[in-house]
ModelCIF file with pLDDT and N, C-alpha, C, O atoms, coordinates in Angstrom:
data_MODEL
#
_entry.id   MODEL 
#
_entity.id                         1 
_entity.type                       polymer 
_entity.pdbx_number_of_molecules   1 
#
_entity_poly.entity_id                      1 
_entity_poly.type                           'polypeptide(L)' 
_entity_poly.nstd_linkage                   no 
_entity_poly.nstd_monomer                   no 
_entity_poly.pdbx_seq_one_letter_code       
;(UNK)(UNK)(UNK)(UNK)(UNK)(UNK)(UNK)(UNK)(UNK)(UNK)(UNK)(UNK)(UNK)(UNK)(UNK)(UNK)
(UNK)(UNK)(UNK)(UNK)(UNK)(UNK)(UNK)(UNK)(UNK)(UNK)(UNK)(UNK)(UNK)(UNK)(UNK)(UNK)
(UNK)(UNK)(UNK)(UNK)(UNK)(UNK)(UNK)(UNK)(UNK)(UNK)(UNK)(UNK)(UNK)(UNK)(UNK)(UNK)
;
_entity_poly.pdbx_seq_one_letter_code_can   XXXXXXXXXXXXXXXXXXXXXXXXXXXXXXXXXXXXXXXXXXXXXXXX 
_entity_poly.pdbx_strand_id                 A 
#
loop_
_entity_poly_seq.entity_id 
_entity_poly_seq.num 
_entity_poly_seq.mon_id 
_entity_poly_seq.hetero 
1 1  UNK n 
1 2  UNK n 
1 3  UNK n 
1 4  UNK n 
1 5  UNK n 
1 6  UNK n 
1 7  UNK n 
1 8  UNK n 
1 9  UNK n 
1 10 UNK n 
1 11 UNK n 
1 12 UNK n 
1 13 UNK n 
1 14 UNK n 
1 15 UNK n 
1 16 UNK n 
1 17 UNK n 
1 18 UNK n 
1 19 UNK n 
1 20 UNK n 
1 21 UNK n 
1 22 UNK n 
1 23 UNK n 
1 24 UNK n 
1 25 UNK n 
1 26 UNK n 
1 27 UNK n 
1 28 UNK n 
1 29 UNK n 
1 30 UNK n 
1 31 UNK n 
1 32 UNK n 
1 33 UNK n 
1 34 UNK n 
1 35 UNK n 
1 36 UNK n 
1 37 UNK n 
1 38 UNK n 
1 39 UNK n 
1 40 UNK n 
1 41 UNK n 
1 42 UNK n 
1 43 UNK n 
1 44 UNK n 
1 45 UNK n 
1 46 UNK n 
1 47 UNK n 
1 48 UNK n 
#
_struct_asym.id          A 
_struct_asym.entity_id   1 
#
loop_
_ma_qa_metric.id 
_ma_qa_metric.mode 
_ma_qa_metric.name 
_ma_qa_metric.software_group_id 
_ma_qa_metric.type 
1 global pLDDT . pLDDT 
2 local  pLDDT . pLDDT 
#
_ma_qa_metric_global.metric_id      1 
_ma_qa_metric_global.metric_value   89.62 
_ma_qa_metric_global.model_id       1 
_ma_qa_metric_global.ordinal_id     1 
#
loop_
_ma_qa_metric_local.label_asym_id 
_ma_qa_metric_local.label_comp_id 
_ma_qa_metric_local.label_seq_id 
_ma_qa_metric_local.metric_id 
_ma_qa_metric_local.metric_value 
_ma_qa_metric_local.model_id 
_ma_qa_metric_local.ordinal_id 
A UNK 1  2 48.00 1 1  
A UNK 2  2 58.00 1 2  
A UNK 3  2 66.00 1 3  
A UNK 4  2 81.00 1 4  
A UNK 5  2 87.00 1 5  
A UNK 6  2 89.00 1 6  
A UNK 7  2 91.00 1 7  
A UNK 8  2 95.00 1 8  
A UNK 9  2 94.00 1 9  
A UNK 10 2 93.00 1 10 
A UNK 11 2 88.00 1 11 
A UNK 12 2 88.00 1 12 
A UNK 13 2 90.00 1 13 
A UNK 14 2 90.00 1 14 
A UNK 15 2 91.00 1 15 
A UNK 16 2 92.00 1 16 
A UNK 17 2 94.00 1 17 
A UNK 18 2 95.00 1 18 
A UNK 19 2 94.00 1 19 
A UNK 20 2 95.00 1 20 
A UNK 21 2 94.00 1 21 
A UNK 22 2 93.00 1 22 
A UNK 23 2 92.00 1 23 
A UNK 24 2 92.00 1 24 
A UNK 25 2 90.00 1 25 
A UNK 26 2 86.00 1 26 
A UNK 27 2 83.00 1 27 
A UNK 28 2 88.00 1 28 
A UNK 29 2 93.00 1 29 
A UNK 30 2 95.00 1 30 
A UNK 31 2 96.00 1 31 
A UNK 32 2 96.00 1 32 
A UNK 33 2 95.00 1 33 
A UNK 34 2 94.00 1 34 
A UNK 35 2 95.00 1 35 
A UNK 36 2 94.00 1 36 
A UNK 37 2 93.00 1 37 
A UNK 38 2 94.00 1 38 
A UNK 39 2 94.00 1 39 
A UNK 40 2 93.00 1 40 
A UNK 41 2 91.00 1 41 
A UNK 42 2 92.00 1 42 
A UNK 43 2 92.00 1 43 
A UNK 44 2 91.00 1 44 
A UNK 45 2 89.00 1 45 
A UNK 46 2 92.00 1 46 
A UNK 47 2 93.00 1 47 
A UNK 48 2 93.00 1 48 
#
loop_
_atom_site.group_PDB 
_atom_site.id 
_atom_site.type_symbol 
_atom_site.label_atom_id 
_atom_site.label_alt_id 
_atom_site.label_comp_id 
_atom_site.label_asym_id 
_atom_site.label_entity_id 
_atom_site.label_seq_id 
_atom_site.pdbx_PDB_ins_code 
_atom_site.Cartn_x 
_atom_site.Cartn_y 
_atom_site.Cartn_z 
_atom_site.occupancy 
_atom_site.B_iso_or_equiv 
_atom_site.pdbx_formal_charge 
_atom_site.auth_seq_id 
_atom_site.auth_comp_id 
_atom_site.auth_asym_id 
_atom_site.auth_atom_id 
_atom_site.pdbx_PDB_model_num 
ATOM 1   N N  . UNK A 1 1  ? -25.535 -45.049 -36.256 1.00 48.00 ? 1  UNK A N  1 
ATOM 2   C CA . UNK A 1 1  ? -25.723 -45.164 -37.704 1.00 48.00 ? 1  UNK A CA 1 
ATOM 3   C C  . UNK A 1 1  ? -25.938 -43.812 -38.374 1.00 48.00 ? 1  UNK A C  1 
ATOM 4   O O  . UNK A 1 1  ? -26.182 -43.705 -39.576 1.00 48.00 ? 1  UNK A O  1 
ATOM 5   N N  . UNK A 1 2  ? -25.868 -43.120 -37.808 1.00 58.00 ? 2  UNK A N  1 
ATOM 6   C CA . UNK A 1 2  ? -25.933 -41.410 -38.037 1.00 58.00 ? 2  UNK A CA 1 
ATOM 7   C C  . UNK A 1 2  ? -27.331 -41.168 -38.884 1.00 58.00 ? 2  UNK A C  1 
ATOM 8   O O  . UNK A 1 2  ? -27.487 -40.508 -39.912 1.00 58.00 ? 2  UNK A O  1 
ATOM 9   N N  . UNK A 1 3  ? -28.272 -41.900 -38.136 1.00 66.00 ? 3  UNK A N  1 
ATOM 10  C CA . UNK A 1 3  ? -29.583 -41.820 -38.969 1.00 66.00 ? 3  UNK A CA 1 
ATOM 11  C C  . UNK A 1 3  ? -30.049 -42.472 -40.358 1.00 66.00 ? 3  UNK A C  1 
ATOM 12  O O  . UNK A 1 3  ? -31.149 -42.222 -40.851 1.00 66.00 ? 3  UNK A O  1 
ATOM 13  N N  . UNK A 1 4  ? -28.989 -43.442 -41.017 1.00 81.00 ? 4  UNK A N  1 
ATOM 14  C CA . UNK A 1 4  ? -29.067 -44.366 -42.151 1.00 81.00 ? 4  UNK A CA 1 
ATOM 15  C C  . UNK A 1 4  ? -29.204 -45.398 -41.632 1.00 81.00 ? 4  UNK A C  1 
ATOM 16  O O  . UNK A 1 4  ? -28.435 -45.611 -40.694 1.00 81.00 ? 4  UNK A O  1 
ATOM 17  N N  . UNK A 1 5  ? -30.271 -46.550 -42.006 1.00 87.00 ? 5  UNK A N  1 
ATOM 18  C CA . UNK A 1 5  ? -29.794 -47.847 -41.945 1.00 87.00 ? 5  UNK A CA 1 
ATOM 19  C C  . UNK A 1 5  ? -28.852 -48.962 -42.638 1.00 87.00 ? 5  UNK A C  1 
ATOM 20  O O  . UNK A 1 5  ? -28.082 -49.837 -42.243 1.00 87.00 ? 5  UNK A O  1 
ATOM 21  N N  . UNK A 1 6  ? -29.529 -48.249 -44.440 1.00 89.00 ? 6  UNK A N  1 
ATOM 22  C CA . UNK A 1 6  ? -29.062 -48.516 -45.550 1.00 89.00 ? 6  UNK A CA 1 
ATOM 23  C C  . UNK A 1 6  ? -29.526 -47.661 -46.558 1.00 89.00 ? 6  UNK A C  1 
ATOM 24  O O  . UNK A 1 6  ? -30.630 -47.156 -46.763 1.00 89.00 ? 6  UNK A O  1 
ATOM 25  N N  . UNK A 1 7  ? -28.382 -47.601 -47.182 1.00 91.00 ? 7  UNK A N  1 
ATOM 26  C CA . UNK A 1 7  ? -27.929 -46.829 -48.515 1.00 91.00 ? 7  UNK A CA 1 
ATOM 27  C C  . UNK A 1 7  ? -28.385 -47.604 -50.294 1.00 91.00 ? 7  UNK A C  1 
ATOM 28  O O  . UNK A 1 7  ? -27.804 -48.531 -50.859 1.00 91.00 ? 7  UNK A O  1 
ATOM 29  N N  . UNK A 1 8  ? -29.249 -47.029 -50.644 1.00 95.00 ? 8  UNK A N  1 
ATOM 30  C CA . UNK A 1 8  ? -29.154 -47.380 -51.934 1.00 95.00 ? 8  UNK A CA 1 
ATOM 31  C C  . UNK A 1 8  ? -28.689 -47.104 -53.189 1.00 95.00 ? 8  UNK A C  1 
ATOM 32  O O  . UNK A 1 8  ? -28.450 -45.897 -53.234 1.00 95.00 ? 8  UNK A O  1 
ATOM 33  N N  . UNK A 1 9  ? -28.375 -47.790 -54.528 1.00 94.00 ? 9  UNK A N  1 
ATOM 34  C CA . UNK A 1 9  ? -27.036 -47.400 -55.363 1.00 94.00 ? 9  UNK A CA 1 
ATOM 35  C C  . UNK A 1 9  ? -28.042 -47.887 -56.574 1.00 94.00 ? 9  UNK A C  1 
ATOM 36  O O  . UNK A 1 9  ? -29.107 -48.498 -56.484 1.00 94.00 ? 9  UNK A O  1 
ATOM 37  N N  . UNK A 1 10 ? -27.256 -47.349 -57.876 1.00 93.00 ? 10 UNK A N  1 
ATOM 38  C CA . UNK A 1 10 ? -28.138 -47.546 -59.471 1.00 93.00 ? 10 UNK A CA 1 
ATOM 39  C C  . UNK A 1 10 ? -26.983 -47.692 -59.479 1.00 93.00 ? 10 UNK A C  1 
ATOM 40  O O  . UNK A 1 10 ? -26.146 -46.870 -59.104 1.00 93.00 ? 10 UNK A O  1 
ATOM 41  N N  . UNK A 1 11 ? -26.722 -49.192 -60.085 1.00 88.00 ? 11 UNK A N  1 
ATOM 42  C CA . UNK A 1 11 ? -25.930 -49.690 -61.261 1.00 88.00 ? 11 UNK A CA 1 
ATOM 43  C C  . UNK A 1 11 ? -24.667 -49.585 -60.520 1.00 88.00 ? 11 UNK A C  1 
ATOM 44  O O  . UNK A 1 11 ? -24.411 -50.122 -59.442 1.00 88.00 ? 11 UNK A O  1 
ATOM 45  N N  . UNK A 1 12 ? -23.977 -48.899 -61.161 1.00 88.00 ? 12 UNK A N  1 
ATOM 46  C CA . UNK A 1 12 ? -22.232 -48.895 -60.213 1.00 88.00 ? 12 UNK A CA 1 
ATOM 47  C C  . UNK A 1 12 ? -21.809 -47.593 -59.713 1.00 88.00 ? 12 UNK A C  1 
ATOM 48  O O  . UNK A 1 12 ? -20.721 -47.272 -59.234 1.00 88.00 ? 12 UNK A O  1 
ATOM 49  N N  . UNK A 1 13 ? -22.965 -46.830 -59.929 1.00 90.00 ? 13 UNK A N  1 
ATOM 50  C CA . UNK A 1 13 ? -22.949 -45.302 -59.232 1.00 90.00 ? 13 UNK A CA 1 
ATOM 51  C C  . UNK A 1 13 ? -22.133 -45.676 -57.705 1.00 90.00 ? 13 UNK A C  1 
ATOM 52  O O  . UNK A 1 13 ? -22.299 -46.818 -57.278 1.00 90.00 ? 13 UNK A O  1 
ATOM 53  N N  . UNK A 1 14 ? -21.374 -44.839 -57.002 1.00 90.00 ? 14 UNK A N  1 
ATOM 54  C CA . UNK A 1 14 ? -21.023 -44.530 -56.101 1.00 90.00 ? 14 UNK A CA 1 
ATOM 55  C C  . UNK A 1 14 ? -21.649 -43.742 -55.112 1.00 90.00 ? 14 UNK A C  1 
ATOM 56  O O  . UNK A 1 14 ? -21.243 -43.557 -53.965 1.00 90.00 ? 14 UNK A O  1 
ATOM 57  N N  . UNK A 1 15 ? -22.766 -43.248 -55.691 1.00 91.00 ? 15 UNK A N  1 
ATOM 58  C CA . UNK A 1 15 ? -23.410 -41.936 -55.191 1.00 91.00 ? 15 UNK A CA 1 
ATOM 59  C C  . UNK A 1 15 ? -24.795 -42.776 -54.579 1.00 91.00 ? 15 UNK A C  1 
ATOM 60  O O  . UNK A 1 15 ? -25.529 -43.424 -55.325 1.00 91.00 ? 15 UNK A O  1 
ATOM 61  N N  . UNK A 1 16 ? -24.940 -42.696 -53.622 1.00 92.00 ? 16 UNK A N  1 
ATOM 62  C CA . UNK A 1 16 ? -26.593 -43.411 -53.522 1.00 92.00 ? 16 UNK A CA 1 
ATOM 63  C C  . UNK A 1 16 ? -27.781 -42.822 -53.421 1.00 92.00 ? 16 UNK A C  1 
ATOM 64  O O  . UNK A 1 16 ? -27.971 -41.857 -52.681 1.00 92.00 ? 16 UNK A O  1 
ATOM 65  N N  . UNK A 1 17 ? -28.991 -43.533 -54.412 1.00 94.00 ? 17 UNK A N  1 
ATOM 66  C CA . UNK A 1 17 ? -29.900 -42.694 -54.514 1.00 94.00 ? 17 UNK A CA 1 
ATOM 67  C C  . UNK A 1 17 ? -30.964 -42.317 -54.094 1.00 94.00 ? 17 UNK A C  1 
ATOM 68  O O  . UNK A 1 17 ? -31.862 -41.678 -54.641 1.00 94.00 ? 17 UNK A O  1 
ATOM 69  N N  . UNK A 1 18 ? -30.807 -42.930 -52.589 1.00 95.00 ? 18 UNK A N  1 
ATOM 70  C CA . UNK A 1 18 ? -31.983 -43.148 -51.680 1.00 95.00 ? 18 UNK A CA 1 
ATOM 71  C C  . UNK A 1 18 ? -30.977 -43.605 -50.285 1.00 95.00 ? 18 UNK A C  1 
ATOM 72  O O  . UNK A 1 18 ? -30.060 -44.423 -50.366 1.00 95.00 ? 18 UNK A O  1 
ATOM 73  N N  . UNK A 1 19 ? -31.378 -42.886 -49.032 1.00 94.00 ? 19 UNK A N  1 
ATOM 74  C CA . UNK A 1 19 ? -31.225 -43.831 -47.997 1.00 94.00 ? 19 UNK A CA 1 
ATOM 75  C C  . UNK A 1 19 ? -32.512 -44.063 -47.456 1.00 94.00 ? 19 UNK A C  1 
ATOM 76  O O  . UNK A 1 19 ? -33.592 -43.580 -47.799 1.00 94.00 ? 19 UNK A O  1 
ATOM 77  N N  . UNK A 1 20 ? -32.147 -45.149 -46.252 1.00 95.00 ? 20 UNK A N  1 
ATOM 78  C CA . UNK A 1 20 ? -33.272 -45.934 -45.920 1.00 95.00 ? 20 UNK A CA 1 
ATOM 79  C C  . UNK A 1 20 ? -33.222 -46.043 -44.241 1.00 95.00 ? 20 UNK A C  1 
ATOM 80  O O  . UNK A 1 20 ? -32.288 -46.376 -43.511 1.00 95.00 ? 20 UNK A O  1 
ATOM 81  N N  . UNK A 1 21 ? -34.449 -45.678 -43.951 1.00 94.00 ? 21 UNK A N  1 
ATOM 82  C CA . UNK A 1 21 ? -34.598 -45.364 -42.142 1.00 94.00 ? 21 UNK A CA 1 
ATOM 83  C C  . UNK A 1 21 ? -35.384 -46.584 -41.494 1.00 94.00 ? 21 UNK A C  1 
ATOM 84  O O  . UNK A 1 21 ? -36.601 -46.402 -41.440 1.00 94.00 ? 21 UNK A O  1 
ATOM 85  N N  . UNK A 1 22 ? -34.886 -47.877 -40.958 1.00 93.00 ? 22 UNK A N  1 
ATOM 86  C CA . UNK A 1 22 ? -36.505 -48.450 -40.546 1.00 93.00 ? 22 UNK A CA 1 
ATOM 87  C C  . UNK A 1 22 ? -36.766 -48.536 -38.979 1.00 93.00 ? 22 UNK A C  1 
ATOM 88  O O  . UNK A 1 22 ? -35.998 -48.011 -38.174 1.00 93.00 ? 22 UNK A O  1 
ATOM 89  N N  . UNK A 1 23 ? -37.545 -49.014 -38.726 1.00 92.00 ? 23 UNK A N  1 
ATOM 90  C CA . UNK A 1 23 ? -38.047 -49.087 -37.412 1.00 92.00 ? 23 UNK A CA 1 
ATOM 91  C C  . UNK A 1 23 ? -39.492 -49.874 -37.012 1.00 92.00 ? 23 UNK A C  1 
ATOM 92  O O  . UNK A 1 23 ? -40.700 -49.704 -37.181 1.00 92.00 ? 23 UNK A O  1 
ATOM 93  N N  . UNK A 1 24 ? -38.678 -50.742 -36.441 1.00 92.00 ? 24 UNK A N  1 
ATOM 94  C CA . UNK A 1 24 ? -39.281 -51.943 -35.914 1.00 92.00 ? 24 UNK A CA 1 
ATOM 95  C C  . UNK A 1 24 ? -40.128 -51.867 -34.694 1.00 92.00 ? 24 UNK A C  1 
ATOM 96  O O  . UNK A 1 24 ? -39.931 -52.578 -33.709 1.00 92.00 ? 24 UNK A O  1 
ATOM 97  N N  . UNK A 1 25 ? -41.243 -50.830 -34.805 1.00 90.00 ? 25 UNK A N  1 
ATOM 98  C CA . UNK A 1 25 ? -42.047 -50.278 -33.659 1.00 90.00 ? 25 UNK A CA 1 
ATOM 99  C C  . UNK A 1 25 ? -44.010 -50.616 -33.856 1.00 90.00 ? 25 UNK A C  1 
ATOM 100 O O  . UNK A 1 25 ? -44.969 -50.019 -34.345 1.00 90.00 ? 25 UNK A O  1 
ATOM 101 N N  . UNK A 1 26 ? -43.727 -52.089 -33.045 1.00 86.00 ? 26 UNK A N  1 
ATOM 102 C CA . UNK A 1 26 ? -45.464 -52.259 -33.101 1.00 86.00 ? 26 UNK A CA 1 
ATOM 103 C C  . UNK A 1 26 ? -46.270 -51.683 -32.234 1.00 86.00 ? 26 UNK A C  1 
ATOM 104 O O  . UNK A 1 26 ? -47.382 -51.390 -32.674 1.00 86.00 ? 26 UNK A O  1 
ATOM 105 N N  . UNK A 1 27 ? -45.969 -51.349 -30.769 1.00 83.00 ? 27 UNK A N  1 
ATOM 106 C CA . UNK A 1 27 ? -46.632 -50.534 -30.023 1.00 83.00 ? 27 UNK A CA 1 
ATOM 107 C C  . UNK A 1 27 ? -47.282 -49.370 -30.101 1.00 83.00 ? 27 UNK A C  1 
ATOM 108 O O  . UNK A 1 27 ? -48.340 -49.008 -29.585 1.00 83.00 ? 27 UNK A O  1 
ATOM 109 N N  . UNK A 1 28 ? -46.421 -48.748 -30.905 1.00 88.00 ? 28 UNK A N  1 
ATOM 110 C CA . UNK A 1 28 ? -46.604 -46.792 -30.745 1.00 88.00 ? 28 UNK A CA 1 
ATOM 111 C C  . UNK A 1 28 ? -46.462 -46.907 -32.715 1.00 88.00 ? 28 UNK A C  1 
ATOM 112 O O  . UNK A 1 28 ? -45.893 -47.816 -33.319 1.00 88.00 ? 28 UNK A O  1 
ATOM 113 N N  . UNK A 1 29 ? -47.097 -45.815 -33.283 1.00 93.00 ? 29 UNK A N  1 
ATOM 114 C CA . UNK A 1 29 ? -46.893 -45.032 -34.717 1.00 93.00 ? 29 UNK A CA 1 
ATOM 115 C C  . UNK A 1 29 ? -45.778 -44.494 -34.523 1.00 93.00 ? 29 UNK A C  1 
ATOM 116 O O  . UNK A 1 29 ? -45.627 -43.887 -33.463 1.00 93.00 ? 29 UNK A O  1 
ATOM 117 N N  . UNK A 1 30 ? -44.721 -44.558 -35.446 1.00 95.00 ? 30 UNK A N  1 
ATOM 118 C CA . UNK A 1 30 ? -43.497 -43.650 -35.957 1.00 95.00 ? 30 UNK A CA 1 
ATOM 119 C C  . UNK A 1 30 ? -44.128 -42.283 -36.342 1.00 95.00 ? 30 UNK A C  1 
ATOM 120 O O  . UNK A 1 30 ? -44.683 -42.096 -37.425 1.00 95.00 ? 30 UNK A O  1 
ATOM 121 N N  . UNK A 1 31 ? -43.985 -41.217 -35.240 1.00 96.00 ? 31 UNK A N  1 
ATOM 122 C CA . UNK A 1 31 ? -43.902 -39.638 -35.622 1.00 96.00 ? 31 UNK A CA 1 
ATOM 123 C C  . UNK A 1 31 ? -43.280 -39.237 -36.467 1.00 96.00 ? 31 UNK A C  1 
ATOM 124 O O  . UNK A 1 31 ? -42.632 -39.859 -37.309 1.00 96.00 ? 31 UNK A O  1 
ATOM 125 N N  . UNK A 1 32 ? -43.489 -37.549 -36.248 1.00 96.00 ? 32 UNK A N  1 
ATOM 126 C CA . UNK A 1 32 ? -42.602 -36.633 -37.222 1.00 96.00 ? 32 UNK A CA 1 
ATOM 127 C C  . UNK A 1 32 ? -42.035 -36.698 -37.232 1.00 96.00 ? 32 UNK A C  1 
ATOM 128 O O  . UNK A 1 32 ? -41.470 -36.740 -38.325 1.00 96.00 ? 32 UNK A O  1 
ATOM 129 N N  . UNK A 1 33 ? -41.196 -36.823 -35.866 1.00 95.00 ? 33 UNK A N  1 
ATOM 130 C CA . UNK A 1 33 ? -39.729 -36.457 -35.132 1.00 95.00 ? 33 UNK A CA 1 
ATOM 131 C C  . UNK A 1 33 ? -38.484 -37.384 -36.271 1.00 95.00 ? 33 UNK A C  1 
ATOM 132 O O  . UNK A 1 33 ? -37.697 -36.959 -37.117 1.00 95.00 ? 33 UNK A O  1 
ATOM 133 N N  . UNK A 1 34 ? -38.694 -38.311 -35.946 1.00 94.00 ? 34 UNK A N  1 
ATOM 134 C CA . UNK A 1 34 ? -37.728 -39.410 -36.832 1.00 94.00 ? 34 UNK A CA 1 
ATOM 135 C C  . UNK A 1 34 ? -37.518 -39.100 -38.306 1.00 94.00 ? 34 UNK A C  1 
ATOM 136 O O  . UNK A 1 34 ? -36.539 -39.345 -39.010 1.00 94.00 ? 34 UNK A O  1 
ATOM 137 N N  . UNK A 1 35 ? -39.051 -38.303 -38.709 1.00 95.00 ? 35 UNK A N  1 
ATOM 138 C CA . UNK A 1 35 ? -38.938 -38.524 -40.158 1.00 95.00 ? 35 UNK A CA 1 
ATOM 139 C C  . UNK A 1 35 ? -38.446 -37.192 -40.325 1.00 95.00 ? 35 UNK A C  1 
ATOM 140 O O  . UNK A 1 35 ? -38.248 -37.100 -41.536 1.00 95.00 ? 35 UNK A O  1 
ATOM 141 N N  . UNK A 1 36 ? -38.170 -36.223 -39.840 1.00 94.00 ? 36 UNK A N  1 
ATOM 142 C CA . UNK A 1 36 ? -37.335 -34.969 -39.950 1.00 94.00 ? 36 UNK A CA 1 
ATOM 143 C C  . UNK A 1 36 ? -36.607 -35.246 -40.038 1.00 94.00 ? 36 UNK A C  1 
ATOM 144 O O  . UNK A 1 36 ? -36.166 -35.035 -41.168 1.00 94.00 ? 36 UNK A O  1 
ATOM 145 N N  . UNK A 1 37 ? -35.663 -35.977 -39.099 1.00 93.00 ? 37 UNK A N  1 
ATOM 146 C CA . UNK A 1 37 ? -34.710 -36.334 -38.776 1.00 93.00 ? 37 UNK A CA 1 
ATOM 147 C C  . UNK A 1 37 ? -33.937 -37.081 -40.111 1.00 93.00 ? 37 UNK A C  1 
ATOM 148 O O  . UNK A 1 37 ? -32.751 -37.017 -40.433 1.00 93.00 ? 37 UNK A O  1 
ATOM 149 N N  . UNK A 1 38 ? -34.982 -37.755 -40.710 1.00 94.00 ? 38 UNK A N  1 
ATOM 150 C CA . UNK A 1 38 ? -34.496 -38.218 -41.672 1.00 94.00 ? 38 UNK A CA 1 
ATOM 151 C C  . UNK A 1 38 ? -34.144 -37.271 -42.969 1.00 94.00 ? 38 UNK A C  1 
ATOM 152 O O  . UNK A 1 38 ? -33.394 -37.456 -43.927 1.00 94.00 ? 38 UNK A O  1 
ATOM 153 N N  . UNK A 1 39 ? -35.012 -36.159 -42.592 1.00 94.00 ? 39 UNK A N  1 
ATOM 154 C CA . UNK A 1 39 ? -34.936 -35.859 -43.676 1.00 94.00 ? 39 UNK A CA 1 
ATOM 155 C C  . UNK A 1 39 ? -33.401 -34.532 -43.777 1.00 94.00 ? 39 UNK A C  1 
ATOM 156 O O  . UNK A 1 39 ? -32.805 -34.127 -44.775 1.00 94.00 ? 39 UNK A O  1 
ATOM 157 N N  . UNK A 1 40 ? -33.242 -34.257 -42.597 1.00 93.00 ? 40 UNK A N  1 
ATOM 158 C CA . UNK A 1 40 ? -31.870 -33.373 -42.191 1.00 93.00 ? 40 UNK A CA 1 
ATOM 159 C C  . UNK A 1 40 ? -30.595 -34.436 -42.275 1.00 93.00 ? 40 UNK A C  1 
ATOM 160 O O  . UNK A 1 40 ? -29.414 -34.177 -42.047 1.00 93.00 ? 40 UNK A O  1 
ATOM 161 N N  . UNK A 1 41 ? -31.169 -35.691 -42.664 1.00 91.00 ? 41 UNK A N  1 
ATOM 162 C CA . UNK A 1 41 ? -29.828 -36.702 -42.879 1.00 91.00 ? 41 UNK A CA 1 
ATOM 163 C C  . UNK A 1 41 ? -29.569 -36.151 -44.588 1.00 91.00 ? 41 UNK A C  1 
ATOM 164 O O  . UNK A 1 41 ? -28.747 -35.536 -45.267 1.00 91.00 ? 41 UNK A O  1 
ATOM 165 N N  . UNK A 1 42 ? -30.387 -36.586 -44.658 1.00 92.00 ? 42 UNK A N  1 
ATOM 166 C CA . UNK A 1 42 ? -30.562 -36.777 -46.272 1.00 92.00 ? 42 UNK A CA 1 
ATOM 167 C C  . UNK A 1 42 ? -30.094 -35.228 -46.812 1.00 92.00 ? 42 UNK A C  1 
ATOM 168 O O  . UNK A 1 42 ? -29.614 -35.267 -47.945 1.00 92.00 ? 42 UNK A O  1 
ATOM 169 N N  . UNK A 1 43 ? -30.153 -33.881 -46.200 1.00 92.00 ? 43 UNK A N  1 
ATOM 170 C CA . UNK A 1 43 ? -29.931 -32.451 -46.717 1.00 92.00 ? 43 UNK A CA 1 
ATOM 171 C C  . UNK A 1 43 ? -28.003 -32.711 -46.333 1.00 92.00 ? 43 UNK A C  1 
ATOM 172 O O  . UNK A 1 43 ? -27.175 -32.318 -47.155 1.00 92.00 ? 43 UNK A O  1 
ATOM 173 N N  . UNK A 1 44 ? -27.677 -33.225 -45.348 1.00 91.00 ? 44 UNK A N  1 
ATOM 174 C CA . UNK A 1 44 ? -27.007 -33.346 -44.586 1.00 91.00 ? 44 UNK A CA 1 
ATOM 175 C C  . UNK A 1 44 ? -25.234 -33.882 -45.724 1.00 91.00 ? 44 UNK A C  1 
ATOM 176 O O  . UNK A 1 44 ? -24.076 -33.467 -45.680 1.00 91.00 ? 44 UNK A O  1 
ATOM 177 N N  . UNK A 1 45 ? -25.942 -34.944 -46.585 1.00 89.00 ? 45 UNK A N  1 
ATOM 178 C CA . UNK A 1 45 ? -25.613 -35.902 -47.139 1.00 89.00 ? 45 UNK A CA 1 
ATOM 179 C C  . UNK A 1 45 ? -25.545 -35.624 -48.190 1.00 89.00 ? 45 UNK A C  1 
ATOM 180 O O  . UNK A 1 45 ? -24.493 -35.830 -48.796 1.00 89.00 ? 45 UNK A O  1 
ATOM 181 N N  . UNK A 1 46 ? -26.717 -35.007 -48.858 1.00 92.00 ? 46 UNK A N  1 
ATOM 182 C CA . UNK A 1 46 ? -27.335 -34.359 -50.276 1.00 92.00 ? 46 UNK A CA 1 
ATOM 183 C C  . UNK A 1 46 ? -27.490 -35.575 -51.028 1.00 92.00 ? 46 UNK A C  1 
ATOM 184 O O  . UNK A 1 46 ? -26.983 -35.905 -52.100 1.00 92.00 ? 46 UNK A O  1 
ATOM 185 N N  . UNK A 1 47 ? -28.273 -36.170 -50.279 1.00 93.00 ? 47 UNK A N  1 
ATOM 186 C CA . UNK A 1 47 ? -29.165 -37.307 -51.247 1.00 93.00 ? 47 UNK A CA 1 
ATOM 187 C C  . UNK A 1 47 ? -30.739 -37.095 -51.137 1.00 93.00 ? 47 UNK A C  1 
ATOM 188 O O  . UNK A 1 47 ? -31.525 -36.961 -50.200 1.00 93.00 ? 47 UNK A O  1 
ATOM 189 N N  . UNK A 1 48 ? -30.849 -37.129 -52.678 1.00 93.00 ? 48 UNK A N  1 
ATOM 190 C CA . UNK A 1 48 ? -31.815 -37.103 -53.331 1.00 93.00 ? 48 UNK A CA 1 
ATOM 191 C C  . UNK A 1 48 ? -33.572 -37.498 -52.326 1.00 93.00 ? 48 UNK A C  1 
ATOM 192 O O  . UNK A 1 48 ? -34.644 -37.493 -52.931 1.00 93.00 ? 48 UNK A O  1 
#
């Protein structure tokens, strides 16, 4: 999924204005690691 789960959109924009990372982890806390990760998607992409 190249680090998106889902993409969000305003109105009929093409451009989306948020993506969205989840993770379904009750055992262990979600670290940094992922959320970097997310966030080199998002530079990656150039969303907001």
């Amino acid at each position: 999924d190249g680090g998106i789960d889902a993409k969000l959109f305003q109105g009929d924009s093409l451009e989306p204005v948020a993506i969205v990372q989840c993770k379904a982890w009750n055992s262990r806390s979600v670290g940094v690691k992922p959320v970097r990760e997310l966030l080199g998607v998002m530079a990656h992409h150039k969303i907001p």
